[in-house]
N, C-alpha and C. Protein backbone atom coordinates (compact mmCIF):
# COMPACT_ATOMS: atom_id res chain seq x y z
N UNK A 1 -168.46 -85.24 166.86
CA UNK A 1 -169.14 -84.70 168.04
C UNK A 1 -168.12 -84.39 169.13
N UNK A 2 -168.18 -83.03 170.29
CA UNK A 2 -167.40 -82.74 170.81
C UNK A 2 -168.00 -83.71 172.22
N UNK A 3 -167.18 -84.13 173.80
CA UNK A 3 -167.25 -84.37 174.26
C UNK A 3 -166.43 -83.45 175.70
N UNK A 4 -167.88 -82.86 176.48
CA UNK A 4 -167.01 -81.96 177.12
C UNK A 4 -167.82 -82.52 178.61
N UNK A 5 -166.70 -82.52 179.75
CA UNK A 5 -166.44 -82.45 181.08
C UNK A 5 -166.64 -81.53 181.75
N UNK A 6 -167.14 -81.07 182.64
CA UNK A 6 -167.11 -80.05 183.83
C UNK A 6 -166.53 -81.30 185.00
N UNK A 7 -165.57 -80.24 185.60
CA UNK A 7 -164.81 -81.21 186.53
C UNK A 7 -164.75 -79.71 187.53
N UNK A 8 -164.83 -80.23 189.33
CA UNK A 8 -164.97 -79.71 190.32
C UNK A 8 -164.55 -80.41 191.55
N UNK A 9 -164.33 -79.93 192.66
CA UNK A 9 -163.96 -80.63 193.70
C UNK A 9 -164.87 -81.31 194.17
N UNK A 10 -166.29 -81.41 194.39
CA UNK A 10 -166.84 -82.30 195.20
C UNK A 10 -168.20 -82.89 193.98
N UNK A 11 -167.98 -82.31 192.59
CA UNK A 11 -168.98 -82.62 191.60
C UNK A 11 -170.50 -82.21 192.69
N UNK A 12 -170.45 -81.51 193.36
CA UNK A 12 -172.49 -81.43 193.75
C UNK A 12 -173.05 -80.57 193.28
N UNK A 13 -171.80 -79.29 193.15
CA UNK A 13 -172.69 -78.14 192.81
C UNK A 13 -172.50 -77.04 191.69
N UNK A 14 -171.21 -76.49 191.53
CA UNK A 14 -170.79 -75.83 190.34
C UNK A 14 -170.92 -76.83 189.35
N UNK A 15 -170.38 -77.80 189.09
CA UNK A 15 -170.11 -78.67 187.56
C UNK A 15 -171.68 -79.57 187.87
N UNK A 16 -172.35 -79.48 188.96
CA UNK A 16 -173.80 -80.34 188.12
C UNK A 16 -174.75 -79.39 187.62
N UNK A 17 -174.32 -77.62 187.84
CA UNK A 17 -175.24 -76.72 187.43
C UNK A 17 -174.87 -76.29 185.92
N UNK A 18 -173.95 -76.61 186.07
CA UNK A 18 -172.95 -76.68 184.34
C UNK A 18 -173.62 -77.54 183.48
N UNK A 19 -173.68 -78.59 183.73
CA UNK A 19 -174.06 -80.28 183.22
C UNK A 19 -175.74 -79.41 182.95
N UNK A 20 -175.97 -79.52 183.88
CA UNK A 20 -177.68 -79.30 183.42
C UNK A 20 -177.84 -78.17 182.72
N UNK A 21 -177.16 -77.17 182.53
CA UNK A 21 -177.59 -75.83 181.86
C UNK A 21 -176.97 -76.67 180.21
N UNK A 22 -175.65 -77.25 180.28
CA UNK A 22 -175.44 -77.95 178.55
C UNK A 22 -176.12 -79.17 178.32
N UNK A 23 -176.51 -79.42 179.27
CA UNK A 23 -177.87 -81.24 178.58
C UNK A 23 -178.62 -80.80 178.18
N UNK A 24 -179.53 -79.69 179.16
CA UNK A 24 -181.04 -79.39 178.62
C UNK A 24 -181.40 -78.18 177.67
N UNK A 25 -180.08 -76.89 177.98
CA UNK A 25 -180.78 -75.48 177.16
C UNK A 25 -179.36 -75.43 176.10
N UNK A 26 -178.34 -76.04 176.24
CA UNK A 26 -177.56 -75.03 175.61
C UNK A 26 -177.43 -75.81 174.48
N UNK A 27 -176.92 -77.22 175.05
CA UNK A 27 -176.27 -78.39 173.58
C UNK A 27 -177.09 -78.77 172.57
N UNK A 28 -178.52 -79.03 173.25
CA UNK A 28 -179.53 -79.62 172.40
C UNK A 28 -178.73 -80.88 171.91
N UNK A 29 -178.32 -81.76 172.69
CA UNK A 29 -177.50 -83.02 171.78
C UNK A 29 -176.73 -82.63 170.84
N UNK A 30 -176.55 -81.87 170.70
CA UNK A 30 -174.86 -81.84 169.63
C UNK A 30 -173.30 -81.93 170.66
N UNK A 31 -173.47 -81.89 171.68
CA UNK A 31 -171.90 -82.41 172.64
C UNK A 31 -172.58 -83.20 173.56
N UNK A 32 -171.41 -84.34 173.87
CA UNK A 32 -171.41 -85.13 174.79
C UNK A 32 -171.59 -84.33 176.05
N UNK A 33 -171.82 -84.63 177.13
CA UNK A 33 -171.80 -83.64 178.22
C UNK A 33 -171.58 -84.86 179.38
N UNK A 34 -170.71 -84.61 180.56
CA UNK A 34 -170.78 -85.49 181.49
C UNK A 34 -170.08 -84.51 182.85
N UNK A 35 -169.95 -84.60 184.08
CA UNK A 35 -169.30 -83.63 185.27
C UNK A 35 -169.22 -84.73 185.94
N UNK A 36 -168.06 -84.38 186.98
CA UNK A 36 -166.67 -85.27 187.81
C UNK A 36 -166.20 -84.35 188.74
N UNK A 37 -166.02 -85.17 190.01
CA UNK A 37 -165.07 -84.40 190.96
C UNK A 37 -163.93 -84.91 191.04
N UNK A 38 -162.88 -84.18 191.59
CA UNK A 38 -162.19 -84.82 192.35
C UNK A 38 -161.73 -86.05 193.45
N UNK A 39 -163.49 -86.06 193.95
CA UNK A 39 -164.04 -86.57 195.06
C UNK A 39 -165.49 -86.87 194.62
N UNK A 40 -166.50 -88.08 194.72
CA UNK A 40 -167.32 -87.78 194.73
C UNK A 40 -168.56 -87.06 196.12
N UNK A 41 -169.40 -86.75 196.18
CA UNK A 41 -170.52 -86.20 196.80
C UNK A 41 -171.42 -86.73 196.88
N UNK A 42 -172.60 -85.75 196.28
CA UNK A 42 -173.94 -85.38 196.30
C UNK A 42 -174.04 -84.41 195.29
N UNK A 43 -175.40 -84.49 194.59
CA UNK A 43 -176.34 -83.39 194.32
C UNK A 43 -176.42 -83.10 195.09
N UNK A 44 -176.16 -81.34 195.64
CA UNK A 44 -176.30 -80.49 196.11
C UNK A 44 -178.01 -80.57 196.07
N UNK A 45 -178.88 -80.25 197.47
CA UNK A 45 -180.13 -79.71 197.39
C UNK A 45 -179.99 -78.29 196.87
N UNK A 46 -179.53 -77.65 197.24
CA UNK A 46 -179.80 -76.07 196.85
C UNK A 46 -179.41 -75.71 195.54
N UNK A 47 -178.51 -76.81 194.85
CA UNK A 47 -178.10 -76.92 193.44
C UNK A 47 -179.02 -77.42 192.59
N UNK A 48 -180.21 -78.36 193.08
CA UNK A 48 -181.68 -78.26 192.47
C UNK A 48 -182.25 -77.42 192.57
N UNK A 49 -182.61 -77.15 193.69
CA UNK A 49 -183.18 -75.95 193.82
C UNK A 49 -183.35 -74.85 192.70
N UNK A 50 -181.96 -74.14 193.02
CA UNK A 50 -181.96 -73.08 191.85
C UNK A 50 -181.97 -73.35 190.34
N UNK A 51 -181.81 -74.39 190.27
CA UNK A 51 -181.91 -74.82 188.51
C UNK A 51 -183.38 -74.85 188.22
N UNK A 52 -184.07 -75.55 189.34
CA UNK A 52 -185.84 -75.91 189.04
C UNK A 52 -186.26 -74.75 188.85
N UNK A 53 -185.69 -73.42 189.95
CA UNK A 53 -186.12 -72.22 189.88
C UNK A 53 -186.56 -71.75 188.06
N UNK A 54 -185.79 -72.18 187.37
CA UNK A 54 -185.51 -71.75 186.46
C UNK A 54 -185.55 -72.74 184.86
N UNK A 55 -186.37 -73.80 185.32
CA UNK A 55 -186.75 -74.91 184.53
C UNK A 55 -186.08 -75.92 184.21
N UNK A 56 -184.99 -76.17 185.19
CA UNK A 56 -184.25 -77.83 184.81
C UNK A 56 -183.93 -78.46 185.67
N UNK A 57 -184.67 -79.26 185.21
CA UNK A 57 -183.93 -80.69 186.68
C UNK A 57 -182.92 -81.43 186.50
N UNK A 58 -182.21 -81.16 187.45
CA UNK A 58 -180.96 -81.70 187.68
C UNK A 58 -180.97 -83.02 188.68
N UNK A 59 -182.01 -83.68 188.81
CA UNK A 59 -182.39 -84.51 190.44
C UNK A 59 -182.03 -85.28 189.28
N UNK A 60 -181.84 -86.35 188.73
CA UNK A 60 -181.26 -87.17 188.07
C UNK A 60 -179.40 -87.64 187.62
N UNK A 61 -179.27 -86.52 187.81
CA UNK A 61 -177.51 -86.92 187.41
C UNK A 61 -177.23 -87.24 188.99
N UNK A 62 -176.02 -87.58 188.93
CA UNK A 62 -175.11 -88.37 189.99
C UNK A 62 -173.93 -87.77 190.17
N UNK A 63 -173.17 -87.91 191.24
CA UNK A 63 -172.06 -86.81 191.75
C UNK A 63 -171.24 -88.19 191.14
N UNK A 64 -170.10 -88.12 190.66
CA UNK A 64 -169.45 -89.26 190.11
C UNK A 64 -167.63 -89.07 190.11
N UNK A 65 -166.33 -89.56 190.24
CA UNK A 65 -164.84 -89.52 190.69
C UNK A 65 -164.71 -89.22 189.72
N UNK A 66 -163.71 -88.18 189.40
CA UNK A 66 -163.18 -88.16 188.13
C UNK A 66 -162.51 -89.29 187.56
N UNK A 67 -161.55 -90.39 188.23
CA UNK A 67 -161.63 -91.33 187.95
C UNK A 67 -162.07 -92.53 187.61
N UNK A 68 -163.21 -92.20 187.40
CA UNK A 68 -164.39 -92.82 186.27
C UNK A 68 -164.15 -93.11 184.80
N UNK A 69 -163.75 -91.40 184.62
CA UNK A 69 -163.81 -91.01 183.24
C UNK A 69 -162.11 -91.55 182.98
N UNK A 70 -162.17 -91.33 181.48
CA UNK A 70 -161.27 -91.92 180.91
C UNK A 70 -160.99 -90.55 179.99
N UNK A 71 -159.77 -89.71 180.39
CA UNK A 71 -159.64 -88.00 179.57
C UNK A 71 -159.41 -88.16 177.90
N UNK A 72 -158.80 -89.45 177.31
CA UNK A 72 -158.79 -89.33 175.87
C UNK A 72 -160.34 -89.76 175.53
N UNK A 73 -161.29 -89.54 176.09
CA UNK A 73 -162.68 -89.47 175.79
C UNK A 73 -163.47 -87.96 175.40
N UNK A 74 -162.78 -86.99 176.36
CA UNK A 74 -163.09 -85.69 176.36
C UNK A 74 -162.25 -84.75 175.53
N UNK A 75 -162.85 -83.99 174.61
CA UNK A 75 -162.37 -83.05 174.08
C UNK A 75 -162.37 -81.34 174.66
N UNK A 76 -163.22 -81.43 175.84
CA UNK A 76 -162.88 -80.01 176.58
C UNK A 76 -163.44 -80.59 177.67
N UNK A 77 -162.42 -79.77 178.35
CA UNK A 77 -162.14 -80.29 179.93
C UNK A 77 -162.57 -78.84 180.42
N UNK A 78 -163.61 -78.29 181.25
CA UNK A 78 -163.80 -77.34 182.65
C UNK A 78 -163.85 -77.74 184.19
N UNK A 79 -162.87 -76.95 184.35
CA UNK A 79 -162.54 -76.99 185.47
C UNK A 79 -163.18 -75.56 186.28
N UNK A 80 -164.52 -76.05 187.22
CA UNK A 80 -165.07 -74.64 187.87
C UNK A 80 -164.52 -73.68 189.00
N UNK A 81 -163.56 -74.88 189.63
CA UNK A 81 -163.64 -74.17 190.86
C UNK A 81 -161.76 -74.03 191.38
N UNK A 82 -161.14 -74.06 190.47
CA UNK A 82 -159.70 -74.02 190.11
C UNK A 82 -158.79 -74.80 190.55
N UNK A 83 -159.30 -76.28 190.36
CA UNK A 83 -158.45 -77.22 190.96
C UNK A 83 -158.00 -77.81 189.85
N UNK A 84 -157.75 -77.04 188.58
CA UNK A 84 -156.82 -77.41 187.44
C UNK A 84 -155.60 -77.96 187.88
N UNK A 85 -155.25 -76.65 188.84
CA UNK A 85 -153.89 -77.45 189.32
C UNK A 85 -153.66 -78.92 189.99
N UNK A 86 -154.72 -79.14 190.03
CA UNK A 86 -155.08 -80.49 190.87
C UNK A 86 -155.63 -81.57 190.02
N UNK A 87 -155.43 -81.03 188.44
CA UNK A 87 -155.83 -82.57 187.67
C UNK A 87 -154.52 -83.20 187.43
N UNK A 88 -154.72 -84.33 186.43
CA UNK A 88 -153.46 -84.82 186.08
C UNK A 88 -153.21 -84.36 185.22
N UNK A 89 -151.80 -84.33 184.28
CA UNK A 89 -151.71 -83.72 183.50
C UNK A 89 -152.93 -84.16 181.58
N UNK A 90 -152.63 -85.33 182.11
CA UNK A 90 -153.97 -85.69 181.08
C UNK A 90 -155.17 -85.04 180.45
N UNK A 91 -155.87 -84.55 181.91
CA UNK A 91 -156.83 -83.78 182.14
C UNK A 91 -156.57 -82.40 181.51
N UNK A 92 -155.74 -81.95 181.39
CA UNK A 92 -155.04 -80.19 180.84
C UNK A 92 -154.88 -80.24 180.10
N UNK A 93 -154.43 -81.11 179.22
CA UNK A 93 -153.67 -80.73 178.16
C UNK A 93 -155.02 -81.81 176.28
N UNK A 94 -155.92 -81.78 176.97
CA UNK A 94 -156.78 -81.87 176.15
C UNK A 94 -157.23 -80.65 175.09
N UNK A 95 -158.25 -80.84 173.75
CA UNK A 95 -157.85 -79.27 172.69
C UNK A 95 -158.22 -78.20 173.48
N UNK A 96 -159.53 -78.17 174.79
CA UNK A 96 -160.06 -77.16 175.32
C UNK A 96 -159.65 -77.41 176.66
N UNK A 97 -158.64 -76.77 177.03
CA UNK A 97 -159.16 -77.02 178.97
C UNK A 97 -159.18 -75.08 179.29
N UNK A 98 -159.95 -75.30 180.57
CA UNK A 98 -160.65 -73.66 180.94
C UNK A 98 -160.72 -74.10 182.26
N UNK A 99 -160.50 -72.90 183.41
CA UNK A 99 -160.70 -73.52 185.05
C UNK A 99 -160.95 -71.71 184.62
N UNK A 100 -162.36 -72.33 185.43
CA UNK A 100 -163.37 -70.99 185.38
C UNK A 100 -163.12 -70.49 186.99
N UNK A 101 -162.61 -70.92 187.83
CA UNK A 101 -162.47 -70.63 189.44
C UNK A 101 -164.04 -69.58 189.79
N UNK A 102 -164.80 -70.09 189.94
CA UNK A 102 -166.04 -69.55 190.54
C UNK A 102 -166.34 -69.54 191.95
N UNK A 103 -166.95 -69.03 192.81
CA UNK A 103 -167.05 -69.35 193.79
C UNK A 103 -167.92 -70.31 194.12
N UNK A 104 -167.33 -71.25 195.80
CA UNK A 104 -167.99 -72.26 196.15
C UNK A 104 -169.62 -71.52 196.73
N UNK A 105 -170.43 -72.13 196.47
CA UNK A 105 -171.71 -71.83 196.88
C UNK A 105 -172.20 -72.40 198.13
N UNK A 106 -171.53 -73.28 198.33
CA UNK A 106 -172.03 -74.74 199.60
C UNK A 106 -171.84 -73.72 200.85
N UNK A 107 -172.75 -73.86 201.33
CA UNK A 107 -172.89 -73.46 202.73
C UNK A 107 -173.17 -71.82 202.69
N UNK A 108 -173.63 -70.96 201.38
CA UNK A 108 -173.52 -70.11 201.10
C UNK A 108 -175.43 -69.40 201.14
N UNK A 109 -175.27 -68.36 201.43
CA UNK A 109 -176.77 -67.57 200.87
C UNK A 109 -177.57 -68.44 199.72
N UNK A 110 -178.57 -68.46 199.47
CA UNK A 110 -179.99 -68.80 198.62
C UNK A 110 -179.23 -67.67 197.30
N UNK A 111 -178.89 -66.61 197.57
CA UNK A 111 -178.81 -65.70 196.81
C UNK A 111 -177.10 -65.86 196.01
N UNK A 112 -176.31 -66.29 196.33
CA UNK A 112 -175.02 -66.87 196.49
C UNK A 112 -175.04 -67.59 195.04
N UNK A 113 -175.88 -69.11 195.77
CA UNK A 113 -176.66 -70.11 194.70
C UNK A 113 -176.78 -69.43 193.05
N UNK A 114 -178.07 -68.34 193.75
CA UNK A 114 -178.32 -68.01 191.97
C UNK A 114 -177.27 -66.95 191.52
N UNK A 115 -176.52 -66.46 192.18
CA UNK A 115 -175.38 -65.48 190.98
C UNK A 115 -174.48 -66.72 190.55
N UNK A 116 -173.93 -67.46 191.29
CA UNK A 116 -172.95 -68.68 190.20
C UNK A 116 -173.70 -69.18 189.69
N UNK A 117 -175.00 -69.48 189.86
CA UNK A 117 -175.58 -69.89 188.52
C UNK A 117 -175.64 -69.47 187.40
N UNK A 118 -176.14 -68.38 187.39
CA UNK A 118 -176.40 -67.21 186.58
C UNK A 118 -174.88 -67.32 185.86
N UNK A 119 -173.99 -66.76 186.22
CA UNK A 119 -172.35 -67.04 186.64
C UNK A 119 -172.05 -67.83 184.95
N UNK A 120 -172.25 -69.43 185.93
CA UNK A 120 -172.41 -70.41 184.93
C UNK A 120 -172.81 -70.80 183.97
N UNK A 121 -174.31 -70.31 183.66
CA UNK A 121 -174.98 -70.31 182.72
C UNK A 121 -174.23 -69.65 181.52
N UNK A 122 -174.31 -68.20 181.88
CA UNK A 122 -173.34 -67.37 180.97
C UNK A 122 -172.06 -67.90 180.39
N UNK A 123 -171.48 -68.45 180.92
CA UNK A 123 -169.93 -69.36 180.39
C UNK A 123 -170.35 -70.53 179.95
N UNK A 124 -170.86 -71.49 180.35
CA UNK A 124 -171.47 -72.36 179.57
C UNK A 124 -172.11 -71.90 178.14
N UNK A 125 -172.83 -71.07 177.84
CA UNK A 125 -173.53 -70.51 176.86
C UNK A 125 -172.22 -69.80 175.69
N UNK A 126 -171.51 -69.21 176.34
CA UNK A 126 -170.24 -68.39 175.73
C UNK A 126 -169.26 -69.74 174.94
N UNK A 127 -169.00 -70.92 175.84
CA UNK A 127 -168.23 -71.96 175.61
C UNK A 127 -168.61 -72.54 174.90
N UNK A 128 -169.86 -72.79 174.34
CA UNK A 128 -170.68 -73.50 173.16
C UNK A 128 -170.77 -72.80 172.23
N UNK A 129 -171.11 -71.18 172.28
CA UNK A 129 -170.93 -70.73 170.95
C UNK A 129 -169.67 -70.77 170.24
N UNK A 130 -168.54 -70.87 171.01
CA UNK A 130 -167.42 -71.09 170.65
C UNK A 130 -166.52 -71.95 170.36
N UNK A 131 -167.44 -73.02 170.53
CA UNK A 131 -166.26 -74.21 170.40
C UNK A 131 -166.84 -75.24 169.12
């Protein structure tokens, strides 16, 4: 079984819209799935928001340090918002690492929200058929 990370700077909003699009529509339980910041946060409200829009709840996961995780656990590492350069090297050099650099949504338009979602969804979906 593969075990894959979404990792972000504040874990609230790109990597928990990641997490919920591969828990509920994409993985169907065939990959581990877990998301990490740099820093922890919050669930983003508006990062529920747009997921419910669209049938998944995300009000359950937790904004959580990347130093939590333990990287010889993960077999693909995403990085959303391009602070690759900002992991350790640990973190990179796992079989999959990808820094998708998306834009931050926080503090952004309603409308903002749903194109990185949308955004996300699509790469998430692309990254599973492929790996």
């Amino acid at each position: 079984m593969k075990n894959l990370i979404f990792v972000c700077k504040k874990n609230s909003c790109r990597s928990q819209m990641a997490e919920g699009f591969a828990r509920t529509t994409i993985c169907d339980g065939k990959i581990k799935v877990a998301s990490a910041g740099l820093e922890a946060s919050r669930v983003h409200p508006t990062a529920i928001e747009v997921m419910s829009e669209i049938g998944i709840d995300i009000t359950q996961q937790t904004s959580n340090p990347l130093n939590e995780f333990n990287p010889e656990d993960y077999n693909i590492v995403i990085s959303l918002c391009g602070c690759g350069v900002n992991l350790p090297p640990e973190w990179v050099t796992r079989e999959v690492f990808q820094d998708w650099e998306l834009d931050d949504p926080d503090g952004q338009p309603l409308d903002t929200f749903r194109r990185v979602r949308d955004e996300i969804k699509q790469r998430v979906e692309h990254l599973i058929t492929n790996s």
